[in-house]
C-alpha atoms as a PDB file:
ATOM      1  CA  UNK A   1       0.000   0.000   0.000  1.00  0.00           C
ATOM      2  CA  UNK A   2       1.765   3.253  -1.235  1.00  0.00           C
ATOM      3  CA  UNK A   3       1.883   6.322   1.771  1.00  0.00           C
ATOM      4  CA  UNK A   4       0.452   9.341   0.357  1.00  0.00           C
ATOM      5  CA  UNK A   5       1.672  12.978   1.285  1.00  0.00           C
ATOM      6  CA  UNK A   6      -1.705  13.720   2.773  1.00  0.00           C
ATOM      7  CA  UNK A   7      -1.626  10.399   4.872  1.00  0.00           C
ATOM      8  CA  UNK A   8       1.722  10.571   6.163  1.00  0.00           C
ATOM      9  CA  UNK A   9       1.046  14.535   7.042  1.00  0.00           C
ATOM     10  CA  UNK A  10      -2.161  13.481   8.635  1.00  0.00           C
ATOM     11  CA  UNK A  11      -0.361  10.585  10.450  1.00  0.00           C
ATOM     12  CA  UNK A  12       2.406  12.447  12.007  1.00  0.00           C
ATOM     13  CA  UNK A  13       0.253  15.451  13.192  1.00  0.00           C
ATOM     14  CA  UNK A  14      -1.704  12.495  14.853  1.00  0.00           C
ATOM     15  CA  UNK A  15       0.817  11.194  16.278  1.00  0.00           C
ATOM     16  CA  UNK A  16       2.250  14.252  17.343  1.00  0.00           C
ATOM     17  CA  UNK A  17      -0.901  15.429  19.499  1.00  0.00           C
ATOM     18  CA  UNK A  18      -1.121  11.708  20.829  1.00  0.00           C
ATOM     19  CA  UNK A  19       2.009  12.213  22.462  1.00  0.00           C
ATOM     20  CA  UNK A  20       1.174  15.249  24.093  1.00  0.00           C
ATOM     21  CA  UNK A  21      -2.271  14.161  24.813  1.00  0.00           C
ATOM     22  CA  UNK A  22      -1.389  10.601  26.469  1.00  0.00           C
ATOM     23  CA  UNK A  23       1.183  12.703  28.533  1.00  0.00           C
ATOM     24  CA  UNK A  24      -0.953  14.988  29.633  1.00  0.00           C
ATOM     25  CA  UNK A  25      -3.496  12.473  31.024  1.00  0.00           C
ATOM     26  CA  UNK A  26      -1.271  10.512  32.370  1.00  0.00           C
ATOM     27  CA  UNK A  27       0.378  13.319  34.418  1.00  0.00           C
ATOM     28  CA  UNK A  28      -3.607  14.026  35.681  1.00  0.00           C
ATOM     29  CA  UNK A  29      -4.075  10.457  36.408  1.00  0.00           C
ATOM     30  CA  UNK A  30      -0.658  10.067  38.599  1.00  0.00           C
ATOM     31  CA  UNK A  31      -1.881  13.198  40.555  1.00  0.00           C
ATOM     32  CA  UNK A  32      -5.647  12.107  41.025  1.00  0.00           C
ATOM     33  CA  UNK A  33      -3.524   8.451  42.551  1.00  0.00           C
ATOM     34  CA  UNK A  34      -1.728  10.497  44.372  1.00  0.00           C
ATOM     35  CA  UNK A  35      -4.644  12.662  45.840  1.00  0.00           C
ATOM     36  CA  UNK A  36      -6.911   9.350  46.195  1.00  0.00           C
ATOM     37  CA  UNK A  37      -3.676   7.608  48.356  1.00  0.00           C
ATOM     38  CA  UNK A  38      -3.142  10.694  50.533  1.00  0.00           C
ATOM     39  CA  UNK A  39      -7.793  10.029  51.261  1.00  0.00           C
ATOM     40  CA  UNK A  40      -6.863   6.446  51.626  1.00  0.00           C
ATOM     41  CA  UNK A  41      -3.963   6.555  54.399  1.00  0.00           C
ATOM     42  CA  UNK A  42      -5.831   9.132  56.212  1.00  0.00           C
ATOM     43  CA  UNK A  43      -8.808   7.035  55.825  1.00  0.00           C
ATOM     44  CA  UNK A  44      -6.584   4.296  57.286  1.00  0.00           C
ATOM     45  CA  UNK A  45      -5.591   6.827  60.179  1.00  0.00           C
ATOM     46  CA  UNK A  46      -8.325   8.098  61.132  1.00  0.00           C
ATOM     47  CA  UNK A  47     -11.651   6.064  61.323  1.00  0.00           C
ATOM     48  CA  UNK A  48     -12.283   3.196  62.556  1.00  0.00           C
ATOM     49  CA  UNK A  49     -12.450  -0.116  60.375  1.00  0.00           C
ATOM     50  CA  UNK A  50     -13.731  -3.214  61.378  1.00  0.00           C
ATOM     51  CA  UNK A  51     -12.028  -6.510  59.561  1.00  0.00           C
ATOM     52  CA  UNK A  52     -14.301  -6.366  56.072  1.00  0.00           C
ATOM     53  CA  UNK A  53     -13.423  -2.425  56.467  1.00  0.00           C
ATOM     54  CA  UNK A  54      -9.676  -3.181  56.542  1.00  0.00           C
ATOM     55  CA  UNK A  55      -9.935  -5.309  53.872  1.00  0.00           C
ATOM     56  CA  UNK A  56     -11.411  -3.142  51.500  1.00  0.00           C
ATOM     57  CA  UNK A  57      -9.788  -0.503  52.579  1.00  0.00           C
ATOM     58  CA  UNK A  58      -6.018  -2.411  51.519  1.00  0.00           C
ATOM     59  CA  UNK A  59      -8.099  -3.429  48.124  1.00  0.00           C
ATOM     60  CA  UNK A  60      -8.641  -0.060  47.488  1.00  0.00           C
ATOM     61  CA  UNK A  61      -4.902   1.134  48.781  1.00  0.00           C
ATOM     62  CA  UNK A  62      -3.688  -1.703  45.710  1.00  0.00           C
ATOM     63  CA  UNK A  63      -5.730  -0.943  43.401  1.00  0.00           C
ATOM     64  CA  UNK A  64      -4.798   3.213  43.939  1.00  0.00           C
ATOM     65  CA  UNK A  65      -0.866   1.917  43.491  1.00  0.00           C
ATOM     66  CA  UNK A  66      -1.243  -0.563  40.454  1.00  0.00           C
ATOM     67  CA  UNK A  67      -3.006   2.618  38.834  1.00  0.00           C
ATOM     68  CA  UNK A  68      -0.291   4.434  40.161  1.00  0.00           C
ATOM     69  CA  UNK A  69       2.571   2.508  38.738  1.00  0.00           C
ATOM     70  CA  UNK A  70       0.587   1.954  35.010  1.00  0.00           C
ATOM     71  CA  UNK A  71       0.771   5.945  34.560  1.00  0.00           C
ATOM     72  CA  UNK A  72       4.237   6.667  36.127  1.00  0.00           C
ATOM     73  CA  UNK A  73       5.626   3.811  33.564  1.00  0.00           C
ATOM     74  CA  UNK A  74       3.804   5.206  30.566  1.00  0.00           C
ATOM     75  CA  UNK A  75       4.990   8.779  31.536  1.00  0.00           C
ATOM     76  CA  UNK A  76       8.540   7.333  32.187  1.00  0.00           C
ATOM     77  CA  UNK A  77       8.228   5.714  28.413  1.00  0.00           C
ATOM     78  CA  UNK A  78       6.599   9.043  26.972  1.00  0.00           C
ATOM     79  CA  UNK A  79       9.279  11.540  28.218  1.00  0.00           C
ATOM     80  CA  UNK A  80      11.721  11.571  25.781  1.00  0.00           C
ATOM     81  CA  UNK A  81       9.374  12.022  23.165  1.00  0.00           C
ATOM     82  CA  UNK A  82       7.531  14.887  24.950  1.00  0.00           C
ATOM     83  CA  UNK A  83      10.829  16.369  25.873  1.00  0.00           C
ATOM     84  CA  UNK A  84      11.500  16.116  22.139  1.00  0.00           C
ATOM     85  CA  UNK A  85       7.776  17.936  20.679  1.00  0.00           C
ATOM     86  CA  UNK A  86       8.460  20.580  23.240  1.00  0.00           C
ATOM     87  CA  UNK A  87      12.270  21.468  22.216  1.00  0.00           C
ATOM     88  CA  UNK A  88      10.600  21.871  18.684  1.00  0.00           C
ATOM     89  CA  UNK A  89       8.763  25.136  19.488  1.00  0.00           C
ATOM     90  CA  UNK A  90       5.821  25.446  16.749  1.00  0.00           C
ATOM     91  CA  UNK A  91       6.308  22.161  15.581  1.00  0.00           C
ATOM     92  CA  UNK A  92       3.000  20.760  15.836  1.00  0.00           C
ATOM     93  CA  UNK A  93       1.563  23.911  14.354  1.00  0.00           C
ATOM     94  CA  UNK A  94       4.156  24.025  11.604  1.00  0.00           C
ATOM     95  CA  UNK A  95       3.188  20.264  10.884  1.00  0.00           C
ATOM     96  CA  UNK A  96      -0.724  21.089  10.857  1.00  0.00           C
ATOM     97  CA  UNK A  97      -0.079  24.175   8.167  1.00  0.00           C
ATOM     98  CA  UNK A  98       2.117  21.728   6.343  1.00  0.00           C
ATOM     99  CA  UNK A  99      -1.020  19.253   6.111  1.00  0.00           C
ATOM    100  CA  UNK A 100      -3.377  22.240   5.198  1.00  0.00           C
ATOM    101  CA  UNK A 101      -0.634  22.851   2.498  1.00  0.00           C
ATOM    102  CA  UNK A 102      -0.744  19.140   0.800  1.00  0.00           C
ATOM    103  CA  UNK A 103      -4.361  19.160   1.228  1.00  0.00           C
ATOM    104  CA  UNK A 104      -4.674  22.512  -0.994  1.00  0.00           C
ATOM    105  CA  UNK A 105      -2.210  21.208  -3.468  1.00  0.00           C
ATOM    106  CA  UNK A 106      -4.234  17.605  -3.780  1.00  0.00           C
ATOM    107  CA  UNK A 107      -7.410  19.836  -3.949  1.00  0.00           C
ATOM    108  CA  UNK A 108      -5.476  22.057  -6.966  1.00  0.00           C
ATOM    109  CA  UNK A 109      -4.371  18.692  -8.477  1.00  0.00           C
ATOM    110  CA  UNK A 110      -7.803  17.439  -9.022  1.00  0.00           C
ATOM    111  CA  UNK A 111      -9.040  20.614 -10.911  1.00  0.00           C
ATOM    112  CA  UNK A 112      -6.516  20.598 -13.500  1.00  0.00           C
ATOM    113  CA  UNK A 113      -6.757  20.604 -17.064  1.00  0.00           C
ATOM    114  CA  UNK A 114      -4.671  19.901 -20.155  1.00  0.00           C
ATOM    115  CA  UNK A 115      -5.385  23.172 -22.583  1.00  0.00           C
ATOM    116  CA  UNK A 116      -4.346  22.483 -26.627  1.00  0.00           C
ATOM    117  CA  UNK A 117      -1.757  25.061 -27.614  1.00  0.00           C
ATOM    118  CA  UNK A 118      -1.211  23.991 -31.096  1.00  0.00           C
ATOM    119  CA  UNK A 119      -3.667  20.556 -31.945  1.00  0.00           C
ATOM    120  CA  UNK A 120      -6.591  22.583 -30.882  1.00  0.00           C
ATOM    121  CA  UNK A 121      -8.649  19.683 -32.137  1.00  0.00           C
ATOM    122  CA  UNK A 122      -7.876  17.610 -29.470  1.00  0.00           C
ATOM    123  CA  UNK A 123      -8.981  19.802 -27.223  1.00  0.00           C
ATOM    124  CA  UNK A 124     -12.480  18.135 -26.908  1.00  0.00           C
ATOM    125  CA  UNK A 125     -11.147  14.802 -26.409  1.00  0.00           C
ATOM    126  CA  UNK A 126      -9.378  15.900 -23.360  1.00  0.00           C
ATOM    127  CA  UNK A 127     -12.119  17.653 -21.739  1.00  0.00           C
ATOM    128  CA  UNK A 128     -13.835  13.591 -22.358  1.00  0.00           C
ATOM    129  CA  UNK A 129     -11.154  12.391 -21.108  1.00  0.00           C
ATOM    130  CA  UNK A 130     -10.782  14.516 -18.205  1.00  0.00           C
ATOM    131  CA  UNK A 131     -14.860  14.226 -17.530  1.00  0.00           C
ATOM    132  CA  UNK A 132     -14.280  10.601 -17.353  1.00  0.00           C
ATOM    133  CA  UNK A 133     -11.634  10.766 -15.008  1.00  0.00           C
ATOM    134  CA  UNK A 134     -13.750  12.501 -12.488  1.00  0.00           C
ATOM    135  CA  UNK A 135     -16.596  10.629 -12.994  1.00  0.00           C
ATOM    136  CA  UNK A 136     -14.467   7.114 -12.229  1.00  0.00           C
ATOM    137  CA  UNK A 137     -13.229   9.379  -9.424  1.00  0.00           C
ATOM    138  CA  UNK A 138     -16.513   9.933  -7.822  1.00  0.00           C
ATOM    139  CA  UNK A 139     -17.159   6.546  -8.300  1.00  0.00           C
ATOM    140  CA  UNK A 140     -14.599   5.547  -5.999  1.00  0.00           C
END
């Protein structure tokens, strides 16, 4: 399967903003674990829990860490490439006026037309030819 310029555009701006995105809510998740663990041991401290309490209580304290762990490993992973988007000031922007660009010039490609300069009487076949084209296009 051939890569176009508009796919491979689209693709990296994608995968650009995932980055930053999947960062981002990993950073909010590892803070909400935090928040919930600091509830959790003062839970622990403070009020009184009977054995099924207890128990729940640790179930929930696991739970809060295995949550914990997943998003401080996937921010670990994700750092160097977020460290990376962010050195490249205007990247992302730069990428997304790049994809406008190809788009425009795909757009441009599709409206073009051969004009006779000499053989004038080809010039009708062309225009078939070219109506044709479009037509299989639309098809598509």
């Amino acid at each position: 399967m051939e890569l176009t310029a508009e796919d491979a555009s689209r693709q990296m701006l994608g995968v650009f903003k995932g980055i930053k995105t999947t960062y981002d809510q990993h950073t909010k998740d590892l803070a909400h674990c935090n928040d919930e663990y600091l509830d959790l041991t003062h839970a622990l401290e403070f009020l009184d829990v009977d054995d099924l309490g207890g128990y729940e209580l640790v179930r929930q304290m696991q739970v809060n860490r295995r949550r914990r762990r997943r998003a401080k490993d996937e921010i670990e992973r994700l750092q160097p490439l977020y460290d990376y988007l962010n050195r490249q000031k205007g990247m992302t922007g730069e990428l997304s006026r790049l994809h406008q660009v190809v788009q425009d010039i795909s757009k441009n490609q599709g409206k073009r037309k051969y004009t006779s300069r000499i053989r004038t009487d080809l010039q009708e076949q062309f225009e078939q030819s070219n109506n044709n084209k479009n037509r299989e296009e639309l098809c598509e």
